[in-house]
Every structure is written in C-alpha cells, then in structure tokens.
C-alpha atoms as a PDB file:
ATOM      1  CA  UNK A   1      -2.815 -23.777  -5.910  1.00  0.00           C
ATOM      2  CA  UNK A   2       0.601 -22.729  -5.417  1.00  0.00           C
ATOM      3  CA  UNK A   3       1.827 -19.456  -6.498  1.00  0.00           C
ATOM      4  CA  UNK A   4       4.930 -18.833  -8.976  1.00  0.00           C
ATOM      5  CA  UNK A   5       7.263 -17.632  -5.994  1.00  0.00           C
ATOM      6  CA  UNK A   6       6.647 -20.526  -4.205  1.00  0.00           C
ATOM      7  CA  UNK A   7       7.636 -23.122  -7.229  1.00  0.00           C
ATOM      8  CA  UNK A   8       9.995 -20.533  -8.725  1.00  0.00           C
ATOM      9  CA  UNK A   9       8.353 -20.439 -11.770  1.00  0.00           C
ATOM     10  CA  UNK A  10       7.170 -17.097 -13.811  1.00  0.00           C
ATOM     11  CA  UNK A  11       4.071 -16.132 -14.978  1.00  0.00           C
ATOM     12  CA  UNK A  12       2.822 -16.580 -18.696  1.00  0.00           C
ATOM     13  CA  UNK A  13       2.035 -12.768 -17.877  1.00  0.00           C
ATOM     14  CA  UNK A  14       5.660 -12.441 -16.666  1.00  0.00           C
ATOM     15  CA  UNK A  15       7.495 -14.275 -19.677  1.00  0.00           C
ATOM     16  CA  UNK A  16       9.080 -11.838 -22.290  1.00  0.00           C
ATOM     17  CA  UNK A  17      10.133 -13.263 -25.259  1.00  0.00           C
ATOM     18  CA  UNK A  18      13.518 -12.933 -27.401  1.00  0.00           C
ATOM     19  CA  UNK A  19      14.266  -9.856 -28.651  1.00  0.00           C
ATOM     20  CA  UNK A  20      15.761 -11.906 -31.588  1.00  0.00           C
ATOM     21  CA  UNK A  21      12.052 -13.356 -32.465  1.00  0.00           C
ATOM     22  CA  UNK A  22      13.139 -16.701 -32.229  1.00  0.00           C
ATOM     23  CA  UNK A  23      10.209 -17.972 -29.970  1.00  0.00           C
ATOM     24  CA  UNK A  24      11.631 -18.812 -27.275  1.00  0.00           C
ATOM     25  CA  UNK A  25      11.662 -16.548 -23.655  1.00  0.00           C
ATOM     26  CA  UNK A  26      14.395 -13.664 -22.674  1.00  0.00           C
ATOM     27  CA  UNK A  27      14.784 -12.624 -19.499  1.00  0.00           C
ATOM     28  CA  UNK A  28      16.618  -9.418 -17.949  1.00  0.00           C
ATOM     29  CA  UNK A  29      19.274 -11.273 -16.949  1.00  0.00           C
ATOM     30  CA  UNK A  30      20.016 -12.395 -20.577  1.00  0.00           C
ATOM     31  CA  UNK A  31      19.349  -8.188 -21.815  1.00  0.00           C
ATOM     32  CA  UNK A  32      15.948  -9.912 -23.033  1.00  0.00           C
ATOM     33  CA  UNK A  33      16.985 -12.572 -25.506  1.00  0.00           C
ATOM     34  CA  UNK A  34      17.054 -16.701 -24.687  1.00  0.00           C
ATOM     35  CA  UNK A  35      20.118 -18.036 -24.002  1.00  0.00           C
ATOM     36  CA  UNK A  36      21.026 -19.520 -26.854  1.00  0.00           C
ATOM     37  CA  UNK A  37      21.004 -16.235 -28.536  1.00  0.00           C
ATOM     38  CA  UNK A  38      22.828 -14.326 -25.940  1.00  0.00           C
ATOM     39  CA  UNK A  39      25.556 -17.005 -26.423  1.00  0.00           C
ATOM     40  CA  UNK A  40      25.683 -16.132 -29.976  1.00  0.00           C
ATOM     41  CA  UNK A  41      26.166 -12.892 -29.300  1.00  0.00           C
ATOM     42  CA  UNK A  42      28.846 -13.197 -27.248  1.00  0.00           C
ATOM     43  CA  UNK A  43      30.714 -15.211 -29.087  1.00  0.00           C
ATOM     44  CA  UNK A  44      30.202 -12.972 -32.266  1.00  0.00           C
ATOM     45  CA  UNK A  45      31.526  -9.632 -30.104  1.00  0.00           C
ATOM     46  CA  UNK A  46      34.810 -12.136 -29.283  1.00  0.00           C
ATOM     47  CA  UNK A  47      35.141 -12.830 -32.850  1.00  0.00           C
ATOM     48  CA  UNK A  48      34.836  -8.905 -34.057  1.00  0.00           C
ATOM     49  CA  UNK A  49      37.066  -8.104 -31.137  1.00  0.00           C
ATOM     50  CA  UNK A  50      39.439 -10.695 -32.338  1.00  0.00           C
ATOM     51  CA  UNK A  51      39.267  -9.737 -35.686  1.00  0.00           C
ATOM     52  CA  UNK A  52      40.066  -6.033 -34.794  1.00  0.00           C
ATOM     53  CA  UNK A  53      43.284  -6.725 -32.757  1.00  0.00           C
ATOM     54  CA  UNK A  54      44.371  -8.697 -35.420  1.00  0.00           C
ATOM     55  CA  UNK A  55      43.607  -6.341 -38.000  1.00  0.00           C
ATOM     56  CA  UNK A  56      45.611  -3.202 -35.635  1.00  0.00           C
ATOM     57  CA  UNK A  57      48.735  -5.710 -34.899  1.00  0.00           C
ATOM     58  CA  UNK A  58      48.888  -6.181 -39.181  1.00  0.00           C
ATOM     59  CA  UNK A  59      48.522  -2.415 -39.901  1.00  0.00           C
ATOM     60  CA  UNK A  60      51.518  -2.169 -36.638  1.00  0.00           C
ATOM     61  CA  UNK A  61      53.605  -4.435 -38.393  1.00  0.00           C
ATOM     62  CA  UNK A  62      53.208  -3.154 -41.890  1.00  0.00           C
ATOM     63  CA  UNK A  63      54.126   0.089 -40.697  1.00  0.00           C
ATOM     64  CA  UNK A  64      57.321  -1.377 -38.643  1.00  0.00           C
ATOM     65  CA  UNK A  65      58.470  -3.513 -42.133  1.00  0.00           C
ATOM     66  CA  UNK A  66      58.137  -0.432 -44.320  1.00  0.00           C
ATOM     67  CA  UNK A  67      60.320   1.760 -41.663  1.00  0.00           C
ATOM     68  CA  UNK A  68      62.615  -0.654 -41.690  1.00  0.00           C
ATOM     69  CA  UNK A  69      62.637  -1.206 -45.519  1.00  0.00           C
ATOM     70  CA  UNK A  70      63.341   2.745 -45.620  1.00  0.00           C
ATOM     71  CA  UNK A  71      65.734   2.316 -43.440  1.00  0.00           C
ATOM     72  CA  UNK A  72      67.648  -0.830 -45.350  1.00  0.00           C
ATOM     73  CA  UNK A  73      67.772   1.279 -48.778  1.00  0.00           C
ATOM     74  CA  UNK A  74      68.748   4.406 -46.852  1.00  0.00           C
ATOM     75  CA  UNK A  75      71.805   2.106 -45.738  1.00  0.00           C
ATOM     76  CA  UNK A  76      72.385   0.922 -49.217  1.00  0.00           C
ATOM     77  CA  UNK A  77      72.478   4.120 -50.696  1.00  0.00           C
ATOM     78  CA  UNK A  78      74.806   5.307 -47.769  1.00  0.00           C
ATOM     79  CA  UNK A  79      76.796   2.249 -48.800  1.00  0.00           C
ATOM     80  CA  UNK A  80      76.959   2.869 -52.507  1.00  0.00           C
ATOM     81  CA  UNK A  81      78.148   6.168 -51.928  1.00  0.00           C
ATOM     82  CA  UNK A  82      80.693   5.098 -49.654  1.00  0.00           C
ATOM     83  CA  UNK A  83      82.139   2.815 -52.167  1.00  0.00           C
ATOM     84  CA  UNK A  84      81.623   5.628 -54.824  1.00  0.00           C
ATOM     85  CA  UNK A  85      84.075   7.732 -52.836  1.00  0.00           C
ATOM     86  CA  UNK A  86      86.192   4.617 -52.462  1.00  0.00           C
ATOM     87  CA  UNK A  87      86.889   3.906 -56.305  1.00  0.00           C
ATOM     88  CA  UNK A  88      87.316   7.429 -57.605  1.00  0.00           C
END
C-alpha cells in the first residue's frame, strides 16, 4: 500500500478539524479552520476594517463642518458689527 507522502494525502490521524465546529477539516495553513470559514473571516475583518475608516473619515468631517460653521458665524458676527459701526 502506498503511503500518504507518496499520494499526497494526510492521515485520518493527521486531519484536524475546524476550529469553527463546522465538520469539516482545518489545516495550519488555514490557522486551523476549512476554507470556507477562513474566507468568511476574511471577508468579515475587510468589512469591520471598512466600517472603521468610514466611521474615522465621518467623525473627520464632522469635526471639519463644525470648524467651519464656527468659523461662518464668527464672520457674520464680524459682519454685523461692521455694519453696526456703519449705521450709527
């Protein structure tokens, strides 16, 4: 019979399963879970990753509008004052 190096094949002894418990084999390749699962978790880290940047650029552009909303009734008042002086 031929052995498992020769066909490429592992083991029962070898197999590990999923660290997810889904049945199906992991290997160290795949940090122990099938592939199916390792896709999923990549594709969930993009979407928390995407989620964060998206969540700093709102907080960066709320900050930027409220500057420059402090800065458009800082003119206004400046303005009004002007045109204070102006009438009296």
């Amino acid at each position: 019979m031929e052995s498992s190096k020769e066909t490429g094949c592992r083991d029962p002894e070898d197999a590990i399963l999923c660290i997810n418990e889904c049945d199906f084999f992991g290997s160290a390749a795949t940090m122990n879970m099938c592939s199916k699962c390792q896709k999923d978790m990549i594709l969930l880290k993009q979407e928390h990753a995407n989620l964060a940047a998206g969540s700093n650029k709102d907080i960066v552009y709320k900050r930027s509008s409220n500057d420059e909303s402090e800065l458009a009734l800082a003119d206004i008042a400046v303005a009004s004052a002007n045109l204070a002086s102006q009438i009296s």
